[in-house]
Protein backbone atom coordinates (compact mmCIF):
# COMPACT_ATOMS: atom_id res chain seq x y z
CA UNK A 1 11.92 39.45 7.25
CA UNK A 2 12.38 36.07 5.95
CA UNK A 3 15.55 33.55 5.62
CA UNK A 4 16.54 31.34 2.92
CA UNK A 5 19.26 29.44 1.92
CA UNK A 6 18.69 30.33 -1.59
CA UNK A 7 20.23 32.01 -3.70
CA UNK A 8 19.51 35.98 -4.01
CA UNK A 9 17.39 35.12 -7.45
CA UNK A 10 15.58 32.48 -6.41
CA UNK A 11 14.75 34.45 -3.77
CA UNK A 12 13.06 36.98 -5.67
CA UNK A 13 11.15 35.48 -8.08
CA UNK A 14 9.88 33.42 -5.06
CA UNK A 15 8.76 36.58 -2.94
CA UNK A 16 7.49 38.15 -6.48
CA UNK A 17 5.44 34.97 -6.59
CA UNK A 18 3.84 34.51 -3.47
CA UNK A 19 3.74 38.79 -3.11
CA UNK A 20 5.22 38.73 0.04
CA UNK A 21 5.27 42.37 1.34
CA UNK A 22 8.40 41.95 3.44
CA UNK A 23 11.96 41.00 2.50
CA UNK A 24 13.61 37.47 1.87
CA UNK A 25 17.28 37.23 2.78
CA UNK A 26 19.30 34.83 1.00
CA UNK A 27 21.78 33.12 3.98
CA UNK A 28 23.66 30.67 1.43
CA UNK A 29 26.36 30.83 3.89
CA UNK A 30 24.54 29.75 7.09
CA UNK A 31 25.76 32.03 9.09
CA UNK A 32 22.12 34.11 10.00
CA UNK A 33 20.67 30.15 10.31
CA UNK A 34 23.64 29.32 12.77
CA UNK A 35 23.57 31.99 14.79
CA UNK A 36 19.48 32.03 15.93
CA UNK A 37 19.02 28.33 15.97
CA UNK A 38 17.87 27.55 12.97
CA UNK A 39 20.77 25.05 11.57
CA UNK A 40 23.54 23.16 13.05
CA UNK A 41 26.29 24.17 10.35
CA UNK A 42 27.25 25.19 7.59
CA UNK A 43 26.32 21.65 5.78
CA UNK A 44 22.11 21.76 6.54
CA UNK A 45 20.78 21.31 3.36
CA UNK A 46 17.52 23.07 4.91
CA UNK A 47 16.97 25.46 8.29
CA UNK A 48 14.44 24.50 10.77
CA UNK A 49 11.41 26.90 11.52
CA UNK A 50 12.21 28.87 14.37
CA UNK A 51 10.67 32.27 15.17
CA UNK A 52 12.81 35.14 16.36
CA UNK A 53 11.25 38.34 17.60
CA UNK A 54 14.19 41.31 17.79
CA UNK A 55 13.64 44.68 19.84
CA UNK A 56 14.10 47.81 18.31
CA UNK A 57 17.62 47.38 20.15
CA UNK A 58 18.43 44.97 18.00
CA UNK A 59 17.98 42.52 20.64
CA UNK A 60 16.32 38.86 20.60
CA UNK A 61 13.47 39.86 22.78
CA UNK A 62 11.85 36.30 22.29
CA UNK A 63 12.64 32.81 20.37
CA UNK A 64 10.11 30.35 19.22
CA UNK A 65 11.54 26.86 18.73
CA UNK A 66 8.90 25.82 15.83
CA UNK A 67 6.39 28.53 13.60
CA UNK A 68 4.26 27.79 10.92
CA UNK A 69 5.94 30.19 8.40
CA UNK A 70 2.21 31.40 7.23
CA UNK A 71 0.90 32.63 10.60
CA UNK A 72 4.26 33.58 12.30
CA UNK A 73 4.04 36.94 11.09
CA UNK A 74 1.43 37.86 12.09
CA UNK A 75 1.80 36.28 15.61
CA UNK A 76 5.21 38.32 15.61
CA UNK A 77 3.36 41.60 14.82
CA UNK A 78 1.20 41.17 17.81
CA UNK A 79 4.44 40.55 20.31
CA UNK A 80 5.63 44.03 18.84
């Protein structure tokens, strides 16, 4: 799954676009972005790159502190 803090349209059309085959949440609040690491507050105008890798738990089995948002999906699939 991916994060944005786009709008749920935007969203869309961009994962329609670029035919991503998993889903794009919108997090125009922050609060996902917060909570792993990826923003300060609630005012980043844009969320750093971190990787998250959660256990079928629901746990955050491990944390990356920079990805390359092409590759880390693949690299997260292999973890799994």
């Amino acid at each position: 799954m991916g994060v944005s803090f786009d709008k749920p349209e935007a969203n869309a059309a961009f994962a329609k676009k670029q035919g991503f085959g998993y889903p794009l949440v919108s997090d125009v609040t922050r609060e996902i972005a917060i909570a792993y690491g990826a923003a300060e507050d609630a005012s980043a105008r844009s969320a750093k790159r971190v990787g998250v890798v959660i256990g079928p738990d629901g746990r955050v089995k491990q944390w990356f502190e920079k990805v390359d948002a092409r590759k880390f999906p693949e690299q997260a699939l292999e973890l799994v």
